[in-house]
Protein backbone atom coordinates (compact mmCIF):
# COMPACT_ATOMS: atom_id res chain seq x y z
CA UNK A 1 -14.70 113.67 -2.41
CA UNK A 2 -13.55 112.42 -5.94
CA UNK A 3 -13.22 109.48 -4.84
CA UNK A 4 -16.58 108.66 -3.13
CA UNK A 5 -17.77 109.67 -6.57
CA UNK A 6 -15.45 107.35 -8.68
CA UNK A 7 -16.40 104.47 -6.00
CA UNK A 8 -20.42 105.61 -6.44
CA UNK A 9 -19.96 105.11 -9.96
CA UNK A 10 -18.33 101.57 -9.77
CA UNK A 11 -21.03 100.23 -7.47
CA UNK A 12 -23.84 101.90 -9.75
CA UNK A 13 -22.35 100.04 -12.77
CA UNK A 14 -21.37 96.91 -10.78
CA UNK A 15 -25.11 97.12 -9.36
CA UNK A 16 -26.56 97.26 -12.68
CA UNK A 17 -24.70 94.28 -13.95
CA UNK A 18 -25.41 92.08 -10.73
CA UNK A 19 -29.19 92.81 -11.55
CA UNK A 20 -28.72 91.53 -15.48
CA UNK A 21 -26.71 88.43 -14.70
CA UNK A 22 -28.42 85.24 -13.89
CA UNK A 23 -29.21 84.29 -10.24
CA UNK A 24 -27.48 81.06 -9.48
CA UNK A 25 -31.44 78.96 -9.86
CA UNK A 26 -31.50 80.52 -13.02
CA UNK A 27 -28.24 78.64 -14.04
CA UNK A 28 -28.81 75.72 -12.55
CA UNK A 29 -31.84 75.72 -14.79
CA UNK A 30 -30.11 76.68 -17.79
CA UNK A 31 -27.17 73.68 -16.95
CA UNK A 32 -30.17 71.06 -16.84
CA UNK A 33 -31.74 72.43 -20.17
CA UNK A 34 -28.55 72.46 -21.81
CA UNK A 35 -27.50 69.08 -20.85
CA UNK A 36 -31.39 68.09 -21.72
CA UNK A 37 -30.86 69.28 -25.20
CA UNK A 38 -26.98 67.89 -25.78
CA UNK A 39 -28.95 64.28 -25.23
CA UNK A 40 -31.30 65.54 -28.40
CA UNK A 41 -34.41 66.44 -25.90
CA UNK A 42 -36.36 69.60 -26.89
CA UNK A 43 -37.17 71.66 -24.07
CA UNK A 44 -39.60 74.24 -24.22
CA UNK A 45 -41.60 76.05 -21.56
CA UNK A 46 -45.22 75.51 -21.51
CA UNK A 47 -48.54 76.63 -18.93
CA UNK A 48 -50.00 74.07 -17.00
CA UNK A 49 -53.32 74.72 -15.28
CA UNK A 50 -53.51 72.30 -11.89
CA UNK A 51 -56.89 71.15 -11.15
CA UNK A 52 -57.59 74.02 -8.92
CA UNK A 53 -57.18 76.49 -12.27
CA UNK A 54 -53.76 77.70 -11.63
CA UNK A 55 -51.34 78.42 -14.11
CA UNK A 56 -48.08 77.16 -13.04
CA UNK A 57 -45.11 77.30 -16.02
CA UNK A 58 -43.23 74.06 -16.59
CA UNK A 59 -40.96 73.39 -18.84
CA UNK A 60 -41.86 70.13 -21.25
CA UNK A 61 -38.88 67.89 -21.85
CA UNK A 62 -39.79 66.29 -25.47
CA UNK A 63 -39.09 63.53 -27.28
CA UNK A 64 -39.85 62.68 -31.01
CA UNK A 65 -40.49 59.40 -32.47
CA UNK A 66 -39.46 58.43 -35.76
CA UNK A 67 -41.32 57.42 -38.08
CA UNK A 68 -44.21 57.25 -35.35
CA UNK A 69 -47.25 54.36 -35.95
CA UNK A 70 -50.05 53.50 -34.37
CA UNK A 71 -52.49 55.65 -32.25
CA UNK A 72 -51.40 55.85 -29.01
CA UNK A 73 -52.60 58.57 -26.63
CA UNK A 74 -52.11 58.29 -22.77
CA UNK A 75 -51.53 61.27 -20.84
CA UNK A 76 -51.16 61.65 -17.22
CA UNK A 77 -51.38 64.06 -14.55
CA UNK A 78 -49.66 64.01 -10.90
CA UNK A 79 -50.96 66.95 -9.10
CA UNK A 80 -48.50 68.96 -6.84
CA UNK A 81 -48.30 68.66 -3.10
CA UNK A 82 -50.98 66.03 -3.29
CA UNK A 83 -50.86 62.14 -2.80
CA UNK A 84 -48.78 60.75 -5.53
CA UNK A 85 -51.44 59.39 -7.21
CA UNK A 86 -50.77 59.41 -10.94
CA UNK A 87 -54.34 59.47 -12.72
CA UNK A 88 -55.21 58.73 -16.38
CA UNK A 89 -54.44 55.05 -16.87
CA UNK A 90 -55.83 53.53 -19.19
CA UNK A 91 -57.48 49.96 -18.03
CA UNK A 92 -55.45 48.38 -20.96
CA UNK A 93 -53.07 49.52 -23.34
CA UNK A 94 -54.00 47.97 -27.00
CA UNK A 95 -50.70 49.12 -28.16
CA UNK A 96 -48.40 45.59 -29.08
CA UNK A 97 -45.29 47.86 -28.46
CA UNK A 98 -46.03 49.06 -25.22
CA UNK A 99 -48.42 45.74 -23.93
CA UNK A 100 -44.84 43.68 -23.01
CA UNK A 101 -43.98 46.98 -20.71
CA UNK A 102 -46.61 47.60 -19.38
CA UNK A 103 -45.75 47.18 -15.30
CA UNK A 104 -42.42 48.27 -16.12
CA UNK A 105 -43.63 51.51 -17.35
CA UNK A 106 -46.26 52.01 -14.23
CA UNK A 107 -43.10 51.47 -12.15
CA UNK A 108 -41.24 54.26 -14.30
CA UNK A 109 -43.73 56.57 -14.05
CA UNK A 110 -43.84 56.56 -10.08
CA UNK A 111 -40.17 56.77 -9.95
CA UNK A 112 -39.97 60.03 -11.33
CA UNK A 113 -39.34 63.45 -9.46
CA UNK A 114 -42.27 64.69 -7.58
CA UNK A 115 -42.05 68.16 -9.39
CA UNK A 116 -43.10 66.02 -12.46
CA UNK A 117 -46.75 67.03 -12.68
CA UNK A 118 -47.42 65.50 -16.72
CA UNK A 119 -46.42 62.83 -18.23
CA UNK A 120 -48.03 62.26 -22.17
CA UNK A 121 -46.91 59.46 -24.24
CA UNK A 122 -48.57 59.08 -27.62
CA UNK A 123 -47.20 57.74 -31.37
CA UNK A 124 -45.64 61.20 -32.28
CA UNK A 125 -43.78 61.67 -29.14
CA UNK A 126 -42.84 61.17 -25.22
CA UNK A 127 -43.20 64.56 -22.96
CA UNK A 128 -42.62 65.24 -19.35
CA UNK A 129 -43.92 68.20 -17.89
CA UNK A 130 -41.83 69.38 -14.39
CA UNK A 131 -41.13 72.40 -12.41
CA UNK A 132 -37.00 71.45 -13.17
CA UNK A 133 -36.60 72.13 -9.57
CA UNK A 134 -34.85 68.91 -8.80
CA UNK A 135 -30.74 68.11 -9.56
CA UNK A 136 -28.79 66.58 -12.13
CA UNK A 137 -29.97 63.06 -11.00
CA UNK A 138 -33.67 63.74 -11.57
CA UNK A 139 -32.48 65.10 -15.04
CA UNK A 140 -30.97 61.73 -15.54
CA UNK A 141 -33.83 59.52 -14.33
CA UNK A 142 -36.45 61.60 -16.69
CA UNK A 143 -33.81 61.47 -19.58
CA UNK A 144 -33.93 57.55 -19.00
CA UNK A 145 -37.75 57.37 -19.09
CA UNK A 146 -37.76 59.74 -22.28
CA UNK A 147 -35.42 57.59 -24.35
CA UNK A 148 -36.62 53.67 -22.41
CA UNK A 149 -40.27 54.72 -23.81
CA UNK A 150 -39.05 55.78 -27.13
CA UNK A 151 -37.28 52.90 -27.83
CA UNK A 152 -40.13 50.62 -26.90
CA UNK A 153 -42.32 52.78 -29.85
CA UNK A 154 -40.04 53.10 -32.24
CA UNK A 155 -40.52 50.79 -35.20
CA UNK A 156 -37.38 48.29 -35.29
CA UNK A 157 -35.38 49.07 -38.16
């Protein structure tokens, strides 16, 4: 009988610390973030509402410009399990920094990971909201779009 109790104990407190400890998403989330943030990204989570009104949470991979110039704004949206339509193009971009990149950035933009659902690129900064349910890869192509676009707007020193 003692030692059903002694073993009742051990699963109670082995229970209670399976229940506080990460699930293995939530540190495969955490390993993207981290390695998101070693590469000088800020990550942050932020509500998105879809165009049916939903709030979904994303998490907005961020990064700054220095010394940003100009007024750029173009911000667009790639709605989930629909075509993969990216809307919000501008017909031109007046921008001499991005003009020479344009159809390189179009191309960019529909190579990303389909949980993407925001992209916003403006003189301050380059975001990308996503769901972070893809893999280390996808992590690696949006870190490449983050830093190609912010090189293209950051004044030449």
């Amino acid at each position: 009988m003692t030692y059903l109790i002694i073993l009742l104990g051990v699963l109670a407190i082995a229970g209670s610390l399976m229940w506080i400890l990460p699930s293995p998403a939530d540190r495969k989330r955490m390993a993207l973030r981290q390695a998101a943030i070693a590469k000088g990204i800020e990550v942050r989570q932020t509500p998105y509402n879809d165009k049916n009104g939903r709030s979904v949470t994303c998490i907005g991979y961020t990064c700054r410009i220095a010394r940003p110039q100009g007024d750029i704004e173009i911000i667009l949206q790639h709605e989930l399990n629909d075509s993969p339509q990216w809307t919000g193009w501008p017909a031109a971009v007046n921008d001499r920094r991005l003009q020479p990149h344009w159809s390189a950035l179009q191309q960019m933009v529909a190579s990303l990971p389909d949980d993407v659902v925001r992209v916003s690129i403006t003189s301050a900064y380059v975001s990308v909201l996503w769901q972070e349910k893809g893999t280390p890869e996808a992590l690696d192509n949006i870190m490449h779009f983050l830093h190609q676009v912010k090189g293209w707007l950051e004044p030449s020193m």
